[in-house]
Protein backbone atom coordinates (compact mmCIF):
# COMPACT_ATOMS: atom_id res chain seq x y z
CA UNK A 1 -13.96 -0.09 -9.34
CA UNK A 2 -11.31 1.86 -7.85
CA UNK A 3 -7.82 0.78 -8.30
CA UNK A 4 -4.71 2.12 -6.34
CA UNK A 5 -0.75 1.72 -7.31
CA UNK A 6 1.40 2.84 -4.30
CA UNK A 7 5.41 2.60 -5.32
CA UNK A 8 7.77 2.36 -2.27
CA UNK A 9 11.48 2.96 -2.81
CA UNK A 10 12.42 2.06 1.08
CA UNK A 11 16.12 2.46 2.26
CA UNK A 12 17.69 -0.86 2.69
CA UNK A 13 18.18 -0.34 6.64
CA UNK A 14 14.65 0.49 6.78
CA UNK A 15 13.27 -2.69 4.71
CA UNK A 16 12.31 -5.31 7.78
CA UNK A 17 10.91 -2.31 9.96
CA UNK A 18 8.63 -1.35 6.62
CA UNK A 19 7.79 -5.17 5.92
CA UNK A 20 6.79 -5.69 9.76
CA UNK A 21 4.45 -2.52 9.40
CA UNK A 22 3.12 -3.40 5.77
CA UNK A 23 2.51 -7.05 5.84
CA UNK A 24 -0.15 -6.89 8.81
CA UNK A 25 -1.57 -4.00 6.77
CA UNK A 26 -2.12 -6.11 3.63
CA UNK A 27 -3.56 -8.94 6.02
CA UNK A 28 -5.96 -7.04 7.19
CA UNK A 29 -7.06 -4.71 4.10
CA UNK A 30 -7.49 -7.86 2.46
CA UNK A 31 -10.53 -8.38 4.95
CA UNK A 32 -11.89 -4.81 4.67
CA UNK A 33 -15.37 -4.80 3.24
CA UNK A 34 -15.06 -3.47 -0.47
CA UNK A 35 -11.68 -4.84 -0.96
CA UNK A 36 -11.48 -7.04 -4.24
CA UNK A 37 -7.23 -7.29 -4.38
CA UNK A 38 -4.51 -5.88 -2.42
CA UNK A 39 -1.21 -7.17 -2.76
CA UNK A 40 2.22 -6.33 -2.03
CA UNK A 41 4.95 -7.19 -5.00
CA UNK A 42 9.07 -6.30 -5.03
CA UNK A 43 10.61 -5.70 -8.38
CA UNK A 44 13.04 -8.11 -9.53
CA UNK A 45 15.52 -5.53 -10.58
CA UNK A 46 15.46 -3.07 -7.91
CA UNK A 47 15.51 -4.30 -4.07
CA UNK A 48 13.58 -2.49 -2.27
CA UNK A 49 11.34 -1.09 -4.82
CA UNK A 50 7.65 -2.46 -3.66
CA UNK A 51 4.50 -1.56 -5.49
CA UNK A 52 1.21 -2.26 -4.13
CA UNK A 53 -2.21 -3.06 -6.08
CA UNK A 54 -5.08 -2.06 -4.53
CA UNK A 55 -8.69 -2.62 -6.24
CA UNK A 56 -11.47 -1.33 -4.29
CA UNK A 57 -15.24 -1.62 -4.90
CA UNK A 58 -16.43 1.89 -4.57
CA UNK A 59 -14.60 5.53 -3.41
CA UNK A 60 -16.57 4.69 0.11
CA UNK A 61 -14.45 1.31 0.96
CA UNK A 62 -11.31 2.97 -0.50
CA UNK A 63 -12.18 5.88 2.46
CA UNK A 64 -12.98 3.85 5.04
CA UNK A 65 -10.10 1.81 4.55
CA UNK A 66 -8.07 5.29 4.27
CA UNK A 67 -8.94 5.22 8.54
CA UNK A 68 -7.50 1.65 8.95
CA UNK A 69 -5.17 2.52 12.27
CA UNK A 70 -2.45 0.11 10.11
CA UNK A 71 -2.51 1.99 7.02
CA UNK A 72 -1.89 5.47 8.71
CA UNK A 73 0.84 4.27 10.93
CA UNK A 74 2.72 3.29 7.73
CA UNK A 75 2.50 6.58 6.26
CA UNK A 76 3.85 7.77 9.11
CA UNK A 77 6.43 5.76 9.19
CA UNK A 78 7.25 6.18 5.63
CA UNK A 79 9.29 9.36 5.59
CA UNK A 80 11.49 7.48 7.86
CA UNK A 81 11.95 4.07 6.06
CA UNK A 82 11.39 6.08 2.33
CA UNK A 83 14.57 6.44 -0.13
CA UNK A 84 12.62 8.65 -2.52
CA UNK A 85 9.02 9.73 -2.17
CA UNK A 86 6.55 7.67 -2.70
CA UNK A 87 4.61 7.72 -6.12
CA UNK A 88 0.50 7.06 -5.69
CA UNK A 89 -1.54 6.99 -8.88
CA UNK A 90 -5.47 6.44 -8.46
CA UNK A 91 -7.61 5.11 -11.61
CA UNK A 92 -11.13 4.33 -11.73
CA UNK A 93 -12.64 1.21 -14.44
CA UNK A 94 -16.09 0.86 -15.19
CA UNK A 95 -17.41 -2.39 -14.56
C-alpha cells in the first residue's frame, strides 16, 4: 500500500478558492479505482494548515490518479493560494 501526506499552508485570502478546487478533488479521488482513503483534515492550531492522507493500493492507481484533470489543476493553482511550499512525503507498508 502506498500512502501519501500532502501539507498545505494556504494564505488566508486564498483559503475558499483552494477549498472550492480541493473538495471536488477529494470527491472524486475517493472514487478512483485503487483508492483505499483520501481525506482532507485542518489543524486545530494553525488555520489554514491542511494535510491530506492518501492510501493507495499499488504505485499504478497512485499514477493514474497523478492524471486526474482535478488534481493537476490544484497544483497549479497552488503557488498562487500557497503561504509556504508545500511538504509531500510518500511511504510504502507492506500488507
Amino acid at each position: 500500500m502506498k500512502i501519501i501526506q500532502a501539507d498545505f499552508y494556504i494564505r488566508n485570502d486564498k483559503r475558499e478558492a483552494f477549498l472550492a478546487d480541493i473538495l471536488p478533488l477529494v470527491a472524486a479521488a475517493r472514487l478512483e479505482e485503487g483508492c483505499l482513503r483520501y481525506d482532507l483534515y485542518e489543524s486545530v492550531e494553525k488555520k489554514n494548515q491542511f494535510i491530506m492522507i492518501e492510501n493507495w493500493k499499488s504505485q499504478q492507481a497512485v499514477a493514474k490518479h497523478n492524471q486526474n484533470p482535478l488534481l493537476i489543476n490544484l497544483f497549479g493553482k497552488i503557488p498562487e493560494y500557497a503561504e509556504k511550499k508545500t511538504e509531500l512525503m510518500m511511504t510504502e507498508k507492506e500488507e
